[in-house]
Protein backbone atom coordinates (compact mmCIF):
# COMPACT_ATOMS: atom_id res chain seq x y z
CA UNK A 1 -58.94 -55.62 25.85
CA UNK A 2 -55.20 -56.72 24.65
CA UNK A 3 -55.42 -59.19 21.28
CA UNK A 4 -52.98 -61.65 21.42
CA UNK A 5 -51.41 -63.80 18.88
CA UNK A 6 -51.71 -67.58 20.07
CA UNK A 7 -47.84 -67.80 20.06
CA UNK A 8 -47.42 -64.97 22.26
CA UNK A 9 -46.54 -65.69 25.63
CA UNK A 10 -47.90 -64.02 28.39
CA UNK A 11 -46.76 -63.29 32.25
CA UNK A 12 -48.57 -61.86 35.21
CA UNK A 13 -47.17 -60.20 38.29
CA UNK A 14 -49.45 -59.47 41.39
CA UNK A 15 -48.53 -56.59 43.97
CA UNK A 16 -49.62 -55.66 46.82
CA UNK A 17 -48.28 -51.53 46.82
CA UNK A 18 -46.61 -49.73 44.16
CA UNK A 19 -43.06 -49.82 44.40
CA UNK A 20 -43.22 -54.03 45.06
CA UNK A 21 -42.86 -54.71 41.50
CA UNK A 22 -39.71 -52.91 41.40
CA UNK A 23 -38.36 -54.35 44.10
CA UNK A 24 -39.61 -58.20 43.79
CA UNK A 25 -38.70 -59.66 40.24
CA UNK A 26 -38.08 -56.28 38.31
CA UNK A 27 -34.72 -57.91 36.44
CA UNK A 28 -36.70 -60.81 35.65
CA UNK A 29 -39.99 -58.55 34.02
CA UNK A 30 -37.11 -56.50 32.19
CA UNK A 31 -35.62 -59.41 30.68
CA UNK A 32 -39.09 -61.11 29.45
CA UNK A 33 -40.29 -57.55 27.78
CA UNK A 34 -36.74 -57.26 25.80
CA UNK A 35 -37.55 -60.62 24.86
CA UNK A 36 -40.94 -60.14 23.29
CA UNK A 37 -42.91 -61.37 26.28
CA UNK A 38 -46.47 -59.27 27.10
CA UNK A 39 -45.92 -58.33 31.28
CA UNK A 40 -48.67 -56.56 33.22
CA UNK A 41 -48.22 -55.89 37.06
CA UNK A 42 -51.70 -56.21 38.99
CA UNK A 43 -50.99 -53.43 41.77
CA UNK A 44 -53.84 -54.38 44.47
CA UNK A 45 -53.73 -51.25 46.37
CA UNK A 46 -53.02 -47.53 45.81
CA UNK A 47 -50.14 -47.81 48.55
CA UNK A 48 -51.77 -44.60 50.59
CA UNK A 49 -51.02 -45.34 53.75
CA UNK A 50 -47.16 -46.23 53.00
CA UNK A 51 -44.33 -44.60 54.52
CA UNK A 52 -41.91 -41.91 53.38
CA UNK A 53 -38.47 -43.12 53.37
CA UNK A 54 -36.68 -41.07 51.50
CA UNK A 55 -35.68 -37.94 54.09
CA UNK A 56 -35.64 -35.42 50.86
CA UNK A 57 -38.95 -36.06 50.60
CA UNK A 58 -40.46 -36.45 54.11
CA UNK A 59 -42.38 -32.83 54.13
CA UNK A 60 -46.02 -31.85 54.42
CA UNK A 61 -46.42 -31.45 50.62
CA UNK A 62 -46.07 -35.44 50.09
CA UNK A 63 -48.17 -36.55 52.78
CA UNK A 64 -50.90 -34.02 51.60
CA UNK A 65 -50.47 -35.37 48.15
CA UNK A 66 -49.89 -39.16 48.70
CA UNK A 67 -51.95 -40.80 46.62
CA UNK A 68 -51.15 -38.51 43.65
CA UNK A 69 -47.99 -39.12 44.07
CA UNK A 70 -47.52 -42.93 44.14
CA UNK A 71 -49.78 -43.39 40.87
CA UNK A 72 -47.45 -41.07 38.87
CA UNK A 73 -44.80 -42.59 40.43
CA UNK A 74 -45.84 -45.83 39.46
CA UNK A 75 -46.29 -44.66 35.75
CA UNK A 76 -43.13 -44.15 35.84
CA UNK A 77 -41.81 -47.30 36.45
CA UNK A 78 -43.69 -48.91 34.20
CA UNK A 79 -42.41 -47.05 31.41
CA UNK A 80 -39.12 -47.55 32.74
CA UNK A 81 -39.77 -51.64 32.91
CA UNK A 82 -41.83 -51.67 30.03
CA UNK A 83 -44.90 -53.23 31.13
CA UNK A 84 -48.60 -52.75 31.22
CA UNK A 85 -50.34 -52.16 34.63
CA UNK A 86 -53.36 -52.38 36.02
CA UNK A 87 -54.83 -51.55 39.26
CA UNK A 88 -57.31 -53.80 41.30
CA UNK A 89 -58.71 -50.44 42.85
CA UNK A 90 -58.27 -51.54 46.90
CA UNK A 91 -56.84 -49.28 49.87
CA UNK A 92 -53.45 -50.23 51.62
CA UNK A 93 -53.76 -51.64 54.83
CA UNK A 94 -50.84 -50.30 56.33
CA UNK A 95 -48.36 -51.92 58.48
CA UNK A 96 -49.70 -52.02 62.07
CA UNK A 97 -47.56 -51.43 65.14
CA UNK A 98 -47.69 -51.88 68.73
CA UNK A 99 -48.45 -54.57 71.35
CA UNK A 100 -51.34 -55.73 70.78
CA UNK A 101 -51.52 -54.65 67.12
CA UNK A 102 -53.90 -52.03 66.36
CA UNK A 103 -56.99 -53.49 64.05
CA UNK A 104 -56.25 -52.66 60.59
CA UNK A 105 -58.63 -49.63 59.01
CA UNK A 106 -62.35 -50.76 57.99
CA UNK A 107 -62.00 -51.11 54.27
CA UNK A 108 -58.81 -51.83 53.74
CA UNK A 109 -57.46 -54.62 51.51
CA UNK A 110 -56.22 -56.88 54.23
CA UNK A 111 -60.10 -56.94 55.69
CA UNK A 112 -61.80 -57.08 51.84
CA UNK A 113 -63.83 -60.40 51.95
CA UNK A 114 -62.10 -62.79 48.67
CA UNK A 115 -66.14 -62.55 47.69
CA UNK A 116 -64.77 -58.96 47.07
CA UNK A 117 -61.92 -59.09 46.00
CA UNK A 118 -61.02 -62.37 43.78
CA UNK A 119 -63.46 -61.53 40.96
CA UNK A 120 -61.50 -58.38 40.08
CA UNK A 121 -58.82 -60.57 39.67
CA UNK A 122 -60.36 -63.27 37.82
CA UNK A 123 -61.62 -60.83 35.38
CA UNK A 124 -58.15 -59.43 34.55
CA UNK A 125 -56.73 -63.08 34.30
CA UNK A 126 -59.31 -63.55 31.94
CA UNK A 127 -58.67 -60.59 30.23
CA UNK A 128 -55.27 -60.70 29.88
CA UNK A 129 -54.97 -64.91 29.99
CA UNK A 130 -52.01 -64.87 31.35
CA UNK A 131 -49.20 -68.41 31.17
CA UNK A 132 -47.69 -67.45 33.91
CA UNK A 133 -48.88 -65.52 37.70
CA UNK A 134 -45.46 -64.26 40.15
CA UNK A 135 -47.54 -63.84 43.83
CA UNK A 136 -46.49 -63.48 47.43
CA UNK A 137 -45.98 -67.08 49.45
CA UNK A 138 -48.11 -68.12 52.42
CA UNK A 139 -45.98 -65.53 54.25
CA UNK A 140 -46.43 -62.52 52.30
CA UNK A 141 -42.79 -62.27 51.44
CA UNK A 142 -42.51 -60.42 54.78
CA UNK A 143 -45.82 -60.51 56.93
CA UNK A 144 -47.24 -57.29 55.72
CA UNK A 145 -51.20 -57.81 56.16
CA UNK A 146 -51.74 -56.55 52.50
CA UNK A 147 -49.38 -58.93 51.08
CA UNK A 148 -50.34 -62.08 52.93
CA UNK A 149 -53.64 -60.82 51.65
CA UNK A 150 -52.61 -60.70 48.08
CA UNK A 151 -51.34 -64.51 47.96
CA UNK A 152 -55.02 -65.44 49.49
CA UNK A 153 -56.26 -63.38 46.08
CA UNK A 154 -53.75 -64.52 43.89
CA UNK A 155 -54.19 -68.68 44.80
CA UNK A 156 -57.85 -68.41 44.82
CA UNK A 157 -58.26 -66.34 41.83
CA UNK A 158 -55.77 -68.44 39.69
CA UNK A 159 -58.29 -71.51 40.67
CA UNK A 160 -61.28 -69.66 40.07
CA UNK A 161 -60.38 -68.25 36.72
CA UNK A 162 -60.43 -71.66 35.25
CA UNK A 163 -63.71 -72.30 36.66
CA UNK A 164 -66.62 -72.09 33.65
CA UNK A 165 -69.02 -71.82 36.58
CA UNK A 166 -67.48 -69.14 38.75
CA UNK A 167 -68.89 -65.26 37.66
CA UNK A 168 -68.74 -66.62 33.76
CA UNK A 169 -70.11 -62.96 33.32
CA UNK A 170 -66.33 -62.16 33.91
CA UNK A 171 -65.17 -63.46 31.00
CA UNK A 172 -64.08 -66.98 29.51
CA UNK A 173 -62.60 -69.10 31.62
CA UNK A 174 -58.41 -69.33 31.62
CA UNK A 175 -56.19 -71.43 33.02
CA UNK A 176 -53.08 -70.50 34.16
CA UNK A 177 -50.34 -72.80 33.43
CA UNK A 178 -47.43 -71.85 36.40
CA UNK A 179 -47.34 -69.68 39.35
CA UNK A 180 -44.40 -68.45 40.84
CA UNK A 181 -43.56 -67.47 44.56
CA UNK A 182 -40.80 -64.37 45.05
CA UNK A 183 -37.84 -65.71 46.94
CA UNK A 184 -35.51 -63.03 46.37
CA UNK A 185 -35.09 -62.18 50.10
CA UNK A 186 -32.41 -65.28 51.04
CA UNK A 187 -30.02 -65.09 53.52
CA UNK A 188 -27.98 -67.33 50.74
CA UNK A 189 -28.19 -64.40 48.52
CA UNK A 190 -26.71 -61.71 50.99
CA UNK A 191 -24.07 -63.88 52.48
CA UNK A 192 -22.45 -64.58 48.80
CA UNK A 193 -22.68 -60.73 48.17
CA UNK A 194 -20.85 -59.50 51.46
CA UNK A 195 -18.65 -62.04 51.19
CA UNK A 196 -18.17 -61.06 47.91
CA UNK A 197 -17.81 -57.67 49.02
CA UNK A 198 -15.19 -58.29 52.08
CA UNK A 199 -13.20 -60.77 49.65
CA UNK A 200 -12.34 -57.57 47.27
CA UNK A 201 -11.95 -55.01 50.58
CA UNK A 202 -14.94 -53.67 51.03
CA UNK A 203 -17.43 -53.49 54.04
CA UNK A 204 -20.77 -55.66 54.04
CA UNK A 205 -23.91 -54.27 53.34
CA UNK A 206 -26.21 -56.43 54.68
CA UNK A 207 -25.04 -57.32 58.08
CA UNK A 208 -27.44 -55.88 60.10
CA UNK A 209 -30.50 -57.88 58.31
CA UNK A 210 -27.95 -61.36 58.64
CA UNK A 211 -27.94 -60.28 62.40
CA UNK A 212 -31.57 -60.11 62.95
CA UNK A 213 -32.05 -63.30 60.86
CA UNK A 214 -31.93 -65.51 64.02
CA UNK A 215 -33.26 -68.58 63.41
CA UNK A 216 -35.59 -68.29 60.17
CA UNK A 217 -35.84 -70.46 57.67
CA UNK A 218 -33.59 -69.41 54.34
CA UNK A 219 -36.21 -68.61 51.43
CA UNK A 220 -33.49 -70.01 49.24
CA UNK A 221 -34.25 -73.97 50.51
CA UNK A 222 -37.61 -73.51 48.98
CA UNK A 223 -35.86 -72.25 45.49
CA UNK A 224 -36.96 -74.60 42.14
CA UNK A 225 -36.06 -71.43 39.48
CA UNK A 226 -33.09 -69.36 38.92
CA UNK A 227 -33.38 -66.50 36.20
CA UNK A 228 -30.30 -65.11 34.46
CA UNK A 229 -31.39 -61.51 34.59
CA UNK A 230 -28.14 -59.30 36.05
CA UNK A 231 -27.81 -57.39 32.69
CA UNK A 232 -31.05 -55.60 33.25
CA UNK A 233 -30.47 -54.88 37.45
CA UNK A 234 -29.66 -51.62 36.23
CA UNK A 235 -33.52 -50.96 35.29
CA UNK A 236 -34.92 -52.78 38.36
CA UNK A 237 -32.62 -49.84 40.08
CA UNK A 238 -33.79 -46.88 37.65
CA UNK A 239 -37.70 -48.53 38.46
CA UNK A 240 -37.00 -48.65 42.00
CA UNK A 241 -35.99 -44.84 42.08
CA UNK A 242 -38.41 -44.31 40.40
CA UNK A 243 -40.80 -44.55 43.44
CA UNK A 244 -38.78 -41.61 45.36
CA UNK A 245 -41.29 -41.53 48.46
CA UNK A 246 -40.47 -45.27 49.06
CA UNK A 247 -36.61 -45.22 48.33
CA UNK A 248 -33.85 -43.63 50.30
CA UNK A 249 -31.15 -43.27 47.25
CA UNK A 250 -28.39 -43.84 49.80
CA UNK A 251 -30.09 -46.97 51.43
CA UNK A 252 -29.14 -50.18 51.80
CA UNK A 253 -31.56 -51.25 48.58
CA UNK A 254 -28.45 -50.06 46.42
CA UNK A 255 -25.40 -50.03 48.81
CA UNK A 256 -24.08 -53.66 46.99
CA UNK A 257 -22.15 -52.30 43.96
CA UNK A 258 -23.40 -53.52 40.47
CA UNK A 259 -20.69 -55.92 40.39
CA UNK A 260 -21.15 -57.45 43.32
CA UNK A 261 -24.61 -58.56 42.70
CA UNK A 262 -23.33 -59.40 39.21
CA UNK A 263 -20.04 -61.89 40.07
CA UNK A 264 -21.78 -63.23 43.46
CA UNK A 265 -25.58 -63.67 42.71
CA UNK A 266 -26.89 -62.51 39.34
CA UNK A 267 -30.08 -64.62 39.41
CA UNK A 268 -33.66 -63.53 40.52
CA UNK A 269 -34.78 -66.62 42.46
CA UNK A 270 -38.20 -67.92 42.87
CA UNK A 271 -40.61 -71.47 43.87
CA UNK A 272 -42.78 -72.72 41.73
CA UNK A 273 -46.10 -73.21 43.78
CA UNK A 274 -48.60 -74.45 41.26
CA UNK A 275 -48.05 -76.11 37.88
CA UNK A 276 -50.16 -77.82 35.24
CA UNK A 277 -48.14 -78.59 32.85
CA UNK A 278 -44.64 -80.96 33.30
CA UNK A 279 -41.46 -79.00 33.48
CA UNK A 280 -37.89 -80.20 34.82
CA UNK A 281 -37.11 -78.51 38.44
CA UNK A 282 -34.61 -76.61 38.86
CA UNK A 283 -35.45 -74.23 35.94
CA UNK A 284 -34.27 -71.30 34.65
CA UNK A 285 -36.82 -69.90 32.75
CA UNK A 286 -40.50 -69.18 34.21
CA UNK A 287 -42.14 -70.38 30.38
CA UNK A 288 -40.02 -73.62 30.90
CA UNK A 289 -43.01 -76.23 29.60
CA UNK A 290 -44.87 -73.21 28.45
CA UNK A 291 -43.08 -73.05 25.09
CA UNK A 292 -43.72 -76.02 23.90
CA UNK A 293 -47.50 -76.16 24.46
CA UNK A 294 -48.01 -73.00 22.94
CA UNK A 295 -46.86 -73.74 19.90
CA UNK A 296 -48.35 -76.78 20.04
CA UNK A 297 -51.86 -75.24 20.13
CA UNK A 298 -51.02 -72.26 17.58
């Protein structure tokens, strides 16, 4: 079990696969580590059944070795963001297809009854006593059954970790001062970069996805927290490699130059969902409120 000094502050990220912590708030974990902040990513699944999208690597060999493969490739980012990680130990759901959807696979994490699966997050909350939780919103991020899945976990496990009567043989009870909702995926975001982009001659990157937006509500209307993080993209993109099987290297995840994202949107953006503890909205710092009362109680 980690020992903590009572000044030290603490942040939690939950994820549904390996590979979403790289791609949903990496800068932001990057920047709290260099700044003497303990992170730990909670990675609910093993991410078995997730696709190959790198061509190089699309071969019998990975598919036979899948599993394998995604844990070291997951040790890998971590070292590369510098965090801890754990595993809550469930099996990826997949993404079904078709009309009408295929049921998802009998013990999968989407299907886990929260009698299941919330105490093994409660007891690493109270293990770790995290300040801060970054989850999934209502949506998932994108409806993806294991990540609408892991916001159910992550909102009933933040309340139940506080509860001194719920499974107190998991630990003494925390409670969690902020969580956080990803809202990286705006169609604010990618407009300012392309236009960025086409302003200095180039071609935009993203407009396919602005094409298929139709008429969905922009993530970035729900925005209360903006984090300066753009000098430490460049390790969210060495973590994100890092999970080869997941990342085509000459996809659109990296097809915005560096300084694009840097001049036109150099924030990682999210919404705070739960709070209690006062802090000013907008923010710009995910411990905003947090500071204070920790030192207060040190």
């Amino acid at each position: 079990m980690p020992q903590y000094e009572d000044t030290q502050l603490r942040l939690m990220a939950v994820h549904a696969h390996p590979d979403d912590e790289s791609s949903k708030g990496a800068a932001t974990m990057a920047k709290y580590v260099a700044e003497g902040v303990d992170v730990v990513v909670v990675t609910c699944t093993g991410g078995e059944r997730g696709s190959v999208l790198n061509p190089a690597l699309d071969n019998p060999q990975t598919w036979e070795n899948i599993s394998e493969i995604r844990r070291a490739e997951m040790d890998k980012a971590r070292e590369i963001l510098g965090v801890r990680q754990q595993w809550l130990g469930f099996v990826d759901s997949g993404l079904p297809e078709g009309d009408p959807l295929p049921p998802l696979p009998e013990g999968s994490f989407a299907v886990t009854p929260l009698e299941e699966s919330v105490p093994r997050l409660v007891e690493l909350i109270r293990q770790d006593r995290p300040h801060v939780m970054l989850t999934y919103d209502e949506n998932g991020g994108y409806p993806h059954p294991d990540h609408i899945m892991t916001h159910n976990v992550s909102m009933a496990a933040f309340e139940a970790a506080a509860d001194p009567d719920y499974h107190p043989e998991l630990g003494e009870p925390w409670q969690i001062s902020k969580v956080y909702y990803h809202m990286g995926m705006s169609r604010a975001r990618m407009e300012a970069i392309d236009k960025y982009i086409v302003d200095h001659g180039g071609e935009p990157v993203y407009e396919e996805w602005l094409a298929n937006w139709a008429k969905r509500r922009d993530t970035f209307t729900r925005v209360t927290t903006r984090i300066e993080c753009g000098e430490y993209f460049h390790v969210r993109d060495d973590a994100l490699r890092a999970h080869a099987t997941q990342v085509d290297p000459e996809g659109r995840w990296f097809a915005a130059s560096m300084d694009a994202q840097l001049s036109a949107w150099p924030t990682e953006d999210y919404e705070l969902a739960r709070s209690v503890i006062e802090s000013e909205i907008p923010e710009t710092d995910l411990f905003a409120g947090v500071r204070s009362s920790v030192k207060e109680t040190a």
